[in-house]
PDB file of N, CA and C in Angstrom:
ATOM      1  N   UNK A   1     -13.738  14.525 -20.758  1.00  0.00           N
ATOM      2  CA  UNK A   1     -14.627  14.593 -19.603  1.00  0.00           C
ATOM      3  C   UNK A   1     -16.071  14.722 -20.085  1.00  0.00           C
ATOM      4  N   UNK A   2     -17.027  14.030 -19.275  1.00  0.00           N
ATOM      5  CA  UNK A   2     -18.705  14.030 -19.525  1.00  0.00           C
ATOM      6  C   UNK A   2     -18.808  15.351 -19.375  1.00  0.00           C
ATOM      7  N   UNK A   3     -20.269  15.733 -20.115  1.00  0.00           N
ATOM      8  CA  UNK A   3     -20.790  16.855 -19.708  1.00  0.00           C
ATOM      9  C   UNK A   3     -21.732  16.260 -19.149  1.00  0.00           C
ATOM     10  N   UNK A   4     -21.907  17.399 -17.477  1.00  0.00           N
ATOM     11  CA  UNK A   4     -22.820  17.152 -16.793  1.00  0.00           C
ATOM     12  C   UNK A   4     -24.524  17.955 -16.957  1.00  0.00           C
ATOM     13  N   UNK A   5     -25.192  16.809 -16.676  1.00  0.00           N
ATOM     14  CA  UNK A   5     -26.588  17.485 -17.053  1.00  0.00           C
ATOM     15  C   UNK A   5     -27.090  17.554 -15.784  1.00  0.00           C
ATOM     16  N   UNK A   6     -28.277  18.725 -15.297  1.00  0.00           N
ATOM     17  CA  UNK A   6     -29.250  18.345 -13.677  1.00  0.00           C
ATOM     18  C   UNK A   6     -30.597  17.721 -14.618  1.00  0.00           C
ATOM     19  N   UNK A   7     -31.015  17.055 -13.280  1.00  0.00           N
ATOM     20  CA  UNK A   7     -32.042  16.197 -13.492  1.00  0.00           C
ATOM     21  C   UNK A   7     -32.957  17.422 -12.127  1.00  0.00           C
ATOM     22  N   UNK A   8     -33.788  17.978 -12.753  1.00  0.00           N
ATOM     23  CA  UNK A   8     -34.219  18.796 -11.197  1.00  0.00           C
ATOM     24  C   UNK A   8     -35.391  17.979 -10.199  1.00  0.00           C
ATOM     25  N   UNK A   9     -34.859  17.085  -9.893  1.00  0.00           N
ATOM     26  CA  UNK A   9     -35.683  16.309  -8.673  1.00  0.00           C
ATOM     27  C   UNK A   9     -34.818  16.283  -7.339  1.00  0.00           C
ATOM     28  N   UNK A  10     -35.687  16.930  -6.839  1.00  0.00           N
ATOM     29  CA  UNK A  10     -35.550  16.865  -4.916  1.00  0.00           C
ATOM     30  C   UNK A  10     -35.637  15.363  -4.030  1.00  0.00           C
ATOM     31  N   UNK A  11     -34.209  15.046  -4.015  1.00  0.00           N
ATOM     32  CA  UNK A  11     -33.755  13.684  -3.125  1.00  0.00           C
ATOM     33  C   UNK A  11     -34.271  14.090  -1.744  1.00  0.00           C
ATOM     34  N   UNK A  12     -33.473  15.316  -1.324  1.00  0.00           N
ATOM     35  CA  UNK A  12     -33.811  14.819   0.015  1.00  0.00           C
ATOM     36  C   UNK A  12     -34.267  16.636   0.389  1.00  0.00           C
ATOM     37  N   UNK A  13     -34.694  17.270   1.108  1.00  0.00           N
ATOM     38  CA  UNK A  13     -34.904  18.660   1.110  1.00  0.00           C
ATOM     39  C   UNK A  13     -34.012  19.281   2.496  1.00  0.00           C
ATOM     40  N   UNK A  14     -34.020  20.309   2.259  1.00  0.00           N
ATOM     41  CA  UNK A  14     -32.725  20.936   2.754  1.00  0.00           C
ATOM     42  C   UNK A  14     -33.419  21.409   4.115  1.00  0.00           C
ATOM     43  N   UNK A  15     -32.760  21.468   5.363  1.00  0.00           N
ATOM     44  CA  UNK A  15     -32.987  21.101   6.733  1.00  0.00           C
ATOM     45  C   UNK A  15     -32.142  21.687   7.089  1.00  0.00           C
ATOM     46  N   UNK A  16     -31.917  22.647   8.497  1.00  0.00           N
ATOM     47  CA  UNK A  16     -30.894  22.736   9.885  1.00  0.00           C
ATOM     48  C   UNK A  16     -29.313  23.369   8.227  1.00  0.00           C
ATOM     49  N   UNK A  17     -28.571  22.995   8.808  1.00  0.00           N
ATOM     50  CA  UNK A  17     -27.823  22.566   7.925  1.00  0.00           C
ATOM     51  C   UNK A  17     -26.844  22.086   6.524  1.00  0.00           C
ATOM     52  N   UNK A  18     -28.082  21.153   6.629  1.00  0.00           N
ATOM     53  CA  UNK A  18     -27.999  20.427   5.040  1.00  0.00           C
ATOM     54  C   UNK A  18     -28.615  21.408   4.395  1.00  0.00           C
ATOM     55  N   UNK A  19     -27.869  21.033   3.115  1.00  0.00           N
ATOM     56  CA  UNK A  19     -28.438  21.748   1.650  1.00  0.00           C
ATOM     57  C   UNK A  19     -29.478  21.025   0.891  1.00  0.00           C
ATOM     58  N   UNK A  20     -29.923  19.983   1.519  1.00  0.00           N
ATOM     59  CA  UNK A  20     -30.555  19.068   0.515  1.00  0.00           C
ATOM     60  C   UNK A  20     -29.927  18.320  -0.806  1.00  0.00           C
ATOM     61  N   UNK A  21     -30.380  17.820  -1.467  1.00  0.00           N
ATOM     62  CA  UNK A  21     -29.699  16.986  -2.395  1.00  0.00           C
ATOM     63  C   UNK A  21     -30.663  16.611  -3.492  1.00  0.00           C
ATOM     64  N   UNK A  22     -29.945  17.127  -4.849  1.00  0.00           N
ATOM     65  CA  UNK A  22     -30.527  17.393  -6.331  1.00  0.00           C
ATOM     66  C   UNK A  22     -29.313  16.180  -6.912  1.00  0.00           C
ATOM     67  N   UNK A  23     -30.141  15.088  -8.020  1.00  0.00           N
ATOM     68  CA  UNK A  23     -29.654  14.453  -8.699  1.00  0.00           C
ATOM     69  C   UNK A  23     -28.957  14.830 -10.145  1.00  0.00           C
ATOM     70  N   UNK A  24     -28.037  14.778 -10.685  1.00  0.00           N
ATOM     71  CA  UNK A  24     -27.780  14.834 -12.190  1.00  0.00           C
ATOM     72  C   UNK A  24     -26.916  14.294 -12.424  1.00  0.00           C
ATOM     73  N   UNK A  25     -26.931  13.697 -13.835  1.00  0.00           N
ATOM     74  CA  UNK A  25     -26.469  12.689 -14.685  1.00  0.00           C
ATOM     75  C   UNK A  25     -25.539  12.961 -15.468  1.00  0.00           C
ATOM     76  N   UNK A  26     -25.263  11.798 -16.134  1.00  0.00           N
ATOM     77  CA  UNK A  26     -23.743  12.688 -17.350  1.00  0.00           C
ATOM     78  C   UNK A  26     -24.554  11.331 -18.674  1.00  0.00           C
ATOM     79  N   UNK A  27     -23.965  11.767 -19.872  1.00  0.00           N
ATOM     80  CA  UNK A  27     -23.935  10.905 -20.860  1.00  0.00           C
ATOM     81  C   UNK A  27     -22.595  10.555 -20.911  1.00  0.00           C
ATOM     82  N   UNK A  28     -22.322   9.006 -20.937  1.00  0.00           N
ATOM     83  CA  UNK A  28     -21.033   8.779 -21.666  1.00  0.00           C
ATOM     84  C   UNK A  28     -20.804   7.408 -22.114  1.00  0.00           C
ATOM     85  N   UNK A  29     -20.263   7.336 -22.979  1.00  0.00           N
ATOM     86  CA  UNK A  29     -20.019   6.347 -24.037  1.00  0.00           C
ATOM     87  C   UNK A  29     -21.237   5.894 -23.969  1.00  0.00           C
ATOM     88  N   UNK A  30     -22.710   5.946 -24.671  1.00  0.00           N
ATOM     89  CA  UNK A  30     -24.024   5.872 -24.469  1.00  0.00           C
ATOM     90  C   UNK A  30     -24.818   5.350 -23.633  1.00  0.00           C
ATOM     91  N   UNK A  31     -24.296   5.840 -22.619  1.00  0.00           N
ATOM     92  CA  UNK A  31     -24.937   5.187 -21.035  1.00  0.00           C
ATOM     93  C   UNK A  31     -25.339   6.442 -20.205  1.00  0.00           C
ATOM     94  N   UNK A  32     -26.492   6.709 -19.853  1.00  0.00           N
ATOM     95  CA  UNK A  32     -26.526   7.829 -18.840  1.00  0.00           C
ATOM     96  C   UNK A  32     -26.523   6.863 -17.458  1.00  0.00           C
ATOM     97  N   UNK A  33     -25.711   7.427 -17.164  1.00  0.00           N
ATOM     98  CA  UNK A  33     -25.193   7.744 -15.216  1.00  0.00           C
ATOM     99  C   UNK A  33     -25.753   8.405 -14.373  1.00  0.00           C
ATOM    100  N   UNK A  34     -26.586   8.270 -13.129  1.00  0.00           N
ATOM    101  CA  UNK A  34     -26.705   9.006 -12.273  1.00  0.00           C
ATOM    102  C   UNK A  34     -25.354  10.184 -11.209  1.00  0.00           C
ATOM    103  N   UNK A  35     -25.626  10.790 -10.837  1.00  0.00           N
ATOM    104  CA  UNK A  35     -24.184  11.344 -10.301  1.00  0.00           C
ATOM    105  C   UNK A  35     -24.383  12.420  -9.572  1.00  0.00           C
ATOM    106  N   UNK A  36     -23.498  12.584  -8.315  1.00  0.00           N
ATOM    107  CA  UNK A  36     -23.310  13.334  -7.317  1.00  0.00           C
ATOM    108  C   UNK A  36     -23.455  14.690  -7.952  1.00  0.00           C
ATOM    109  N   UNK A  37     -23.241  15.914  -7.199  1.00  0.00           N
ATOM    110  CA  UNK A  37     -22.369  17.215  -8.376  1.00  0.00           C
ATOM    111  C   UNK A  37     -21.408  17.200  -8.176  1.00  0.00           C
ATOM    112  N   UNK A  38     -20.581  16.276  -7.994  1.00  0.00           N
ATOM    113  CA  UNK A  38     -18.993  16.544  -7.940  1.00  0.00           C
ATOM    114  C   UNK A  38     -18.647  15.159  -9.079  1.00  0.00           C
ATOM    115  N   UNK A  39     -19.637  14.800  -9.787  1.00  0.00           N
ATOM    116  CA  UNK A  39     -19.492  13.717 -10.669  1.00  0.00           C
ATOM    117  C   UNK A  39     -19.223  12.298 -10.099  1.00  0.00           C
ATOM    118  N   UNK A  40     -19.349  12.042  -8.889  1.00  0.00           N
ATOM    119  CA  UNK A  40     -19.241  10.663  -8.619  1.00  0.00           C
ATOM    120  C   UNK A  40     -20.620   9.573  -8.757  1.00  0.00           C
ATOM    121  N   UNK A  41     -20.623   8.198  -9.472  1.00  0.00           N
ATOM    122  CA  UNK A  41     -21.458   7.941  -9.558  1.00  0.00           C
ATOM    123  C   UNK A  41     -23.013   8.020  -8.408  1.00  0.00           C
ATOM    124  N   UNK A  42     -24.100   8.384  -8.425  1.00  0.00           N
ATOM    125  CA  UNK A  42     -25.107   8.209  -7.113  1.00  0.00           C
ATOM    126  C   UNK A  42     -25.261   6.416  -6.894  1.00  0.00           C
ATOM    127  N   UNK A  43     -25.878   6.317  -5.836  1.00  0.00           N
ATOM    128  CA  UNK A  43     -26.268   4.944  -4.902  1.00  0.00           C
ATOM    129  C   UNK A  43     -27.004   5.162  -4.469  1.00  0.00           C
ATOM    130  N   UNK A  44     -27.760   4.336  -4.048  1.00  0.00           N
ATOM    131  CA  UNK A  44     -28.851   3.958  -2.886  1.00  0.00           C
ATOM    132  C   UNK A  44     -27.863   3.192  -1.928  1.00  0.00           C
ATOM    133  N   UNK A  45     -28.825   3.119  -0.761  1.00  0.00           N
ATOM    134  CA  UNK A  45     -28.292   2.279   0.097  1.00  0.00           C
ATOM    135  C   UNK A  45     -27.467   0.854   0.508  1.00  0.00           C
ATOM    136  N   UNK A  46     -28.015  -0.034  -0.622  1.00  0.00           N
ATOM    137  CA  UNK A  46     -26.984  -1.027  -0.676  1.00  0.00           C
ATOM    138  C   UNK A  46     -26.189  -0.799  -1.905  1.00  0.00           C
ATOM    139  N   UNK A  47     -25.833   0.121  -2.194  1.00  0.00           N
ATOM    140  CA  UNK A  47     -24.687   0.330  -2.973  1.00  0.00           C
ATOM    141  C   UNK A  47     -24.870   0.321  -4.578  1.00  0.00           C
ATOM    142  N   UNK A  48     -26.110   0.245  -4.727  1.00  0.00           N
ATOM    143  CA  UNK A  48     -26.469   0.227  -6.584  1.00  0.00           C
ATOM    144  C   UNK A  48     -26.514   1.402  -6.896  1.00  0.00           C
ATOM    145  N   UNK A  49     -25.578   1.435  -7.965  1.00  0.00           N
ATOM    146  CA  UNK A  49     -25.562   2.419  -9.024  1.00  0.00           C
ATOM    147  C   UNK A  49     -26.732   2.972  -9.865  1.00  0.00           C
ATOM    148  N   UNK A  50     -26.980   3.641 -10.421  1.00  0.00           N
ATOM    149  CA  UNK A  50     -28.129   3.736 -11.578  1.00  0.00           C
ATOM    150  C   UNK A  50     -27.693   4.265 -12.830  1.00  0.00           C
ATOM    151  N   UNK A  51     -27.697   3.808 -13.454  1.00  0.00           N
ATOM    152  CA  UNK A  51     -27.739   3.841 -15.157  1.00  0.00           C
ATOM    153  C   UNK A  51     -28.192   2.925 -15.624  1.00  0.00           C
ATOM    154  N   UNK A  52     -28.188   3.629 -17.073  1.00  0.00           N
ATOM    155  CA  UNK A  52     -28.934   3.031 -18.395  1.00  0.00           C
ATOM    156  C   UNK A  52     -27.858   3.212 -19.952  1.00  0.00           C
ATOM    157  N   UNK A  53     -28.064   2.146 -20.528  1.00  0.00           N
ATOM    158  CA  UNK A  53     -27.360   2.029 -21.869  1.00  0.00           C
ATOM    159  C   UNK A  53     -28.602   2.499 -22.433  1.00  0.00           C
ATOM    160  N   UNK A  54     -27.943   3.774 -23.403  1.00  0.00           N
ATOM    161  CA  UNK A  54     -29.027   4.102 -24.215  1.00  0.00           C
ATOM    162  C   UNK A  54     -29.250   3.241 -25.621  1.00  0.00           C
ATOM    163  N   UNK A  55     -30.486   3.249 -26.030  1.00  0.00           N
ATOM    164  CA  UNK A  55     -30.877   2.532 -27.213  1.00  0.00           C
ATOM    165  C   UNK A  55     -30.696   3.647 -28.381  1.00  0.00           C
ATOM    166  N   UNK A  56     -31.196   3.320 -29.547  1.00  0.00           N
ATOM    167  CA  UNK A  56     -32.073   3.945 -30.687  1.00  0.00           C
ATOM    168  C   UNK A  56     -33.102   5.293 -30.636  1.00  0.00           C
ATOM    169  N   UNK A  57     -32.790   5.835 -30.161  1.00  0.00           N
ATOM    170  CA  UNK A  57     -33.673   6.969 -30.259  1.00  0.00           C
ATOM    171  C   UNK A  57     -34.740   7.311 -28.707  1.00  0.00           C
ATOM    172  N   UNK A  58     -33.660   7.098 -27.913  1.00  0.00           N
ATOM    173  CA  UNK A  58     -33.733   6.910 -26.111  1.00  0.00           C
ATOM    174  C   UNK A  58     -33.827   8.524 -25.606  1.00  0.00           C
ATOM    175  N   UNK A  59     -34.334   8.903 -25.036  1.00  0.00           N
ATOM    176  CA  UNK A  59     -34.161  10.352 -24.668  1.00  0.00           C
ATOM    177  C   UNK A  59     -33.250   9.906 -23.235  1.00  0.00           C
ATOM    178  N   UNK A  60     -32.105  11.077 -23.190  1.00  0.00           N
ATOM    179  CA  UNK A  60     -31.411  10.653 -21.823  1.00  0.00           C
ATOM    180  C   UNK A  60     -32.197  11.462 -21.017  1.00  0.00           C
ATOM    181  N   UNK A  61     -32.541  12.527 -21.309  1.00  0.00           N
ATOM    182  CA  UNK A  61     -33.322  13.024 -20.226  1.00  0.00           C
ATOM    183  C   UNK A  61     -34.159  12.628 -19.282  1.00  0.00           C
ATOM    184  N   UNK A  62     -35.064  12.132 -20.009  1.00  0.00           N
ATOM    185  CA  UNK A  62     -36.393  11.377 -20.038  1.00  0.00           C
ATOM    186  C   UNK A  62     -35.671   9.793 -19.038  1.00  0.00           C
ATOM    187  N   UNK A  63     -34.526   9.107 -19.415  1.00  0.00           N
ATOM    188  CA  UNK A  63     -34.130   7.827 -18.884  1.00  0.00           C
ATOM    189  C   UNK A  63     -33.356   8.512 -17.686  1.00  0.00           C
ATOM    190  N   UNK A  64     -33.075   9.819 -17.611  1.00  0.00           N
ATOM    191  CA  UNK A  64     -32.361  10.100 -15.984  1.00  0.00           C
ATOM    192  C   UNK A  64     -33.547  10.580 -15.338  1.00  0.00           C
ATOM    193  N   UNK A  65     -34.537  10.969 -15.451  1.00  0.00           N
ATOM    194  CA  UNK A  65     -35.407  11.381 -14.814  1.00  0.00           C
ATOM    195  C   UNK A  65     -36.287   9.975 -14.001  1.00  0.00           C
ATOM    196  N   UNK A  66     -36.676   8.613 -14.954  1.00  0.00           N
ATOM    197  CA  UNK A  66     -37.140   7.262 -14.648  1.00  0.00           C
ATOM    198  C   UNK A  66     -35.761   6.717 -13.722  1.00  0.00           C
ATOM    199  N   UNK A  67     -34.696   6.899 -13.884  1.00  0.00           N
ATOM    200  CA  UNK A  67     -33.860   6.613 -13.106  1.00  0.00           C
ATOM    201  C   UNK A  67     -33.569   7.063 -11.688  1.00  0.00           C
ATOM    202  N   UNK A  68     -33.681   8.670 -11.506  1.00  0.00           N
ATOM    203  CA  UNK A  68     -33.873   9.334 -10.530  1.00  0.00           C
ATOM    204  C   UNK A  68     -34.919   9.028  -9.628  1.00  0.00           C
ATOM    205  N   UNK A  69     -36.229   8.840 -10.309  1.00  0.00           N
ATOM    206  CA  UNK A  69     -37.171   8.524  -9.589  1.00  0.00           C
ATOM    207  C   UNK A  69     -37.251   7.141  -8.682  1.00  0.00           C
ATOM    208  N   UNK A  70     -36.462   5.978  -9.250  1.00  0.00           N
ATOM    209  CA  UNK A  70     -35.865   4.488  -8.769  1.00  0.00           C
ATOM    210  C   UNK A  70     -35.110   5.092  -7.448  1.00  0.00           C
ATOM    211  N   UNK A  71     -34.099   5.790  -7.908  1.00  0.00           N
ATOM    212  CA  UNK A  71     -33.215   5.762  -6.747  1.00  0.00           C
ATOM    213  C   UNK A  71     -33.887   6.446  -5.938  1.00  0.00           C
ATOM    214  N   UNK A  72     -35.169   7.461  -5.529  1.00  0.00           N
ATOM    215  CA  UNK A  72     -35.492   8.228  -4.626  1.00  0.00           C
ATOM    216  C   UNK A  72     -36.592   7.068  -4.067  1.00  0.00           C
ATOM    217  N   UNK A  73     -37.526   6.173  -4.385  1.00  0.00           N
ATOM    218  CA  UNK A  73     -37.876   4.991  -4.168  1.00  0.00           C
ATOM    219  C   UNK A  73     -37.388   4.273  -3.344  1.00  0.00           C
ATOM    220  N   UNK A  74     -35.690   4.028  -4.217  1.00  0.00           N
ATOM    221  CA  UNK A  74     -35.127   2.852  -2.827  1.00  0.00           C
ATOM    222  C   UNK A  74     -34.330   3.701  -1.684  1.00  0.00           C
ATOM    223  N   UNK A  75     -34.185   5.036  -1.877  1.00  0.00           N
ATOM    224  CA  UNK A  75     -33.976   6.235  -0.979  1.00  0.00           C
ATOM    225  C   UNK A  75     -34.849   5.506   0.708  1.00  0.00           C
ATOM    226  N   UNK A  76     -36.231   5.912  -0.186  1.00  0.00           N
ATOM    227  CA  UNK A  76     -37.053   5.804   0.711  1.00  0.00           C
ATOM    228  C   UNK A  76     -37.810   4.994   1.433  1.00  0.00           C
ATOM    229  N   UNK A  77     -37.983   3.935   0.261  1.00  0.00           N
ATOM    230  CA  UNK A  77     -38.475   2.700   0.542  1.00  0.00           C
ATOM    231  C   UNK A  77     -39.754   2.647  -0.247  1.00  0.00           C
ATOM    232  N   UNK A  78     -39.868   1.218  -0.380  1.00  0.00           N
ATOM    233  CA  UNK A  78     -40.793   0.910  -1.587  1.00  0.00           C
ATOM    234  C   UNK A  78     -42.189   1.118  -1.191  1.00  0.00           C
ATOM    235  N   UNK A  79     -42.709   1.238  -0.291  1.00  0.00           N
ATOM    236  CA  UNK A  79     -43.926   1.479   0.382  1.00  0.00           C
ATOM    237  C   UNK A  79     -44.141   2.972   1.384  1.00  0.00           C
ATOM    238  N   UNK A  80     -43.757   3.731   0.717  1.00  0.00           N
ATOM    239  CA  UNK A  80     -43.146   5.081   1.324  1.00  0.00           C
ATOM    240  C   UNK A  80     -44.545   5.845   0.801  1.00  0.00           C
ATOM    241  N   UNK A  81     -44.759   6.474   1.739  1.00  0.00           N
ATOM    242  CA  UNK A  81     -46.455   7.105   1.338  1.00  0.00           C
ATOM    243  C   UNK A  81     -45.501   8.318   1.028  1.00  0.00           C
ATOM    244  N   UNK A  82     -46.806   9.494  -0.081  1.00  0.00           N
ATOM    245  CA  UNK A  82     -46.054  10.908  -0.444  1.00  0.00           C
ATOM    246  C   UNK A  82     -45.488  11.431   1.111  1.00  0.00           C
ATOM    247  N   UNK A  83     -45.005  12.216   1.006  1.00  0.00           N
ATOM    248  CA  UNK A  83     -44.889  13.234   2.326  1.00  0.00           C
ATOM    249  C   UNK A  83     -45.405  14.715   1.569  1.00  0.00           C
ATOM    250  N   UNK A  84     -46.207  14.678   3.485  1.00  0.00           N
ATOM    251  CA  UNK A  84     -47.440  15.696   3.302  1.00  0.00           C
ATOM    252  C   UNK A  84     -48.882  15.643   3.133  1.00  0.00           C
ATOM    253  N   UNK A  85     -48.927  14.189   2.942  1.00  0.00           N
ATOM    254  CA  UNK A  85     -50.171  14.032   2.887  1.00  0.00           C
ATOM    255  C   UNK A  85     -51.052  13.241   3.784  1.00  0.00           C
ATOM    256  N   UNK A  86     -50.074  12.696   4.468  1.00  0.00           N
ATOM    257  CA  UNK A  86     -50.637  11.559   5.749  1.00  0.00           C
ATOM    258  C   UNK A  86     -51.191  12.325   6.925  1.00  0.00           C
ATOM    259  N   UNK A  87     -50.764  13.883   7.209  1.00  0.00           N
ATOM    260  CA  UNK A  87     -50.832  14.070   8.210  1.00  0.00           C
ATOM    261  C   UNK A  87     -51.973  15.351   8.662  1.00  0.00           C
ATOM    262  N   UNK A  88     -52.512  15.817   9.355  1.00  0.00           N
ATOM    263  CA  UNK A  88     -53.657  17.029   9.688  1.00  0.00           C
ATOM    264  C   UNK A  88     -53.758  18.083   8.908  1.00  0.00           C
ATOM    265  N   UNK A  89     -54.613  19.018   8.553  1.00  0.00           N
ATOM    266  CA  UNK A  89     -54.720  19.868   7.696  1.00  0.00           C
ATOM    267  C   UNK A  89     -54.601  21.185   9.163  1.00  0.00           C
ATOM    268  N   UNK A  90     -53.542  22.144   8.965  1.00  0.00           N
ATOM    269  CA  UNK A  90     -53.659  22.898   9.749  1.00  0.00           C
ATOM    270  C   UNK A  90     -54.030  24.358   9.054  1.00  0.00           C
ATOM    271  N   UNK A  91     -55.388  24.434   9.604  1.00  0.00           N
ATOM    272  CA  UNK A  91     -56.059  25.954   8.869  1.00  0.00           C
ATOM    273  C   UNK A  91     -55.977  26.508   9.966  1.00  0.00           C
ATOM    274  N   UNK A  92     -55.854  28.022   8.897  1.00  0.00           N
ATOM    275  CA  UNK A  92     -56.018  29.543   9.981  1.00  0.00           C
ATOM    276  C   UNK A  92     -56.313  29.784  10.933  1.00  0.00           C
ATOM    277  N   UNK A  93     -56.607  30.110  12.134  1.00  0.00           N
ATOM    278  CA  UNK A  93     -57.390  30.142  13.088  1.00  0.00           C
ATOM    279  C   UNK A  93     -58.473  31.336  12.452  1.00  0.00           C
ATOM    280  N   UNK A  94     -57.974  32.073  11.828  1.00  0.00           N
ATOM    281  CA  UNK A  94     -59.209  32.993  11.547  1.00  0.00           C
ATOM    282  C   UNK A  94     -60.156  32.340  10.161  1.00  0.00           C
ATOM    283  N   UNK A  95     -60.239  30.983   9.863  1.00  0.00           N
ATOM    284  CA  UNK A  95     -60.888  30.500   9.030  1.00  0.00           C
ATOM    285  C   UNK A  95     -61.934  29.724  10.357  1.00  0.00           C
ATOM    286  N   UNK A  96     -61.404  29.089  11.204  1.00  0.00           N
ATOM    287  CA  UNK A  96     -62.005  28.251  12.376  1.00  0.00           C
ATOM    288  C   UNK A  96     -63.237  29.341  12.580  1.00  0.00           C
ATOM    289  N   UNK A  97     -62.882  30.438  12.975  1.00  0.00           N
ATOM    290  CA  UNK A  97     -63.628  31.334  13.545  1.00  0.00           C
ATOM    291  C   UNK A  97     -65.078  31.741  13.097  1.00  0.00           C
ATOM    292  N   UNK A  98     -64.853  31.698  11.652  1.00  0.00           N
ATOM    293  CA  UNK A  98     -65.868  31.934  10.553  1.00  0.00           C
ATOM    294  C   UNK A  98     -67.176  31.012  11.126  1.00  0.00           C
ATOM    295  N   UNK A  99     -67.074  29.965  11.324  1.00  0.00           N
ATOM    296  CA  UNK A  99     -68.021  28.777  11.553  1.00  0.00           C
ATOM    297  C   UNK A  99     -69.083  29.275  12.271  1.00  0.00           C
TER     298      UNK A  99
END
């Protein structure tokens, strides 16, 4: 069995409910894998997998982290502004006041 590694990037953030959803990977037979925590491979929406065959002196870390970041991309969509930043700055009311 792989040993599983976390990749600590925030897919989706935890809401109502949900727990949110953290990516991590496994090494095996020199391929890092993206993966559920119950070890099933991760997807995006139309169904692509993510991994990488490692090379020569490849950091897996480093290639699940560029990988993670793909799949939170097509998560979201390729033209996906940050969140948090599109929207009003809501200050103190006791900063308003100062004026």
């Amino acid at each position: 069995m792989a040993k599983i590694f976390t990749v600590f990037v925030e897919i989706e953030r935890p809401r109502g409910d949900f727990h949110g959803k953290v990516i991590e990977y496994i090494v095996e037979n020199g391929e890092v894998v993206l993966v559920d925590r119950h070890g099933k491979p991760a997807h995006d929406d139309t169904g692509k997998k993510y991994s990488h065959k490692l090379a020569e002196g490849d950091n897996p870390k480093q290639i699940a982290a560029r990988l993670t970041k793909d799949l939170r991309k097509a998560l979201r969509g390729p033209n996906a502004p940050p969140r948090g930043f599109s929207g009003p700055i809501n200050y103190p009311k006791s900063w308003n006041s100062a004026a």
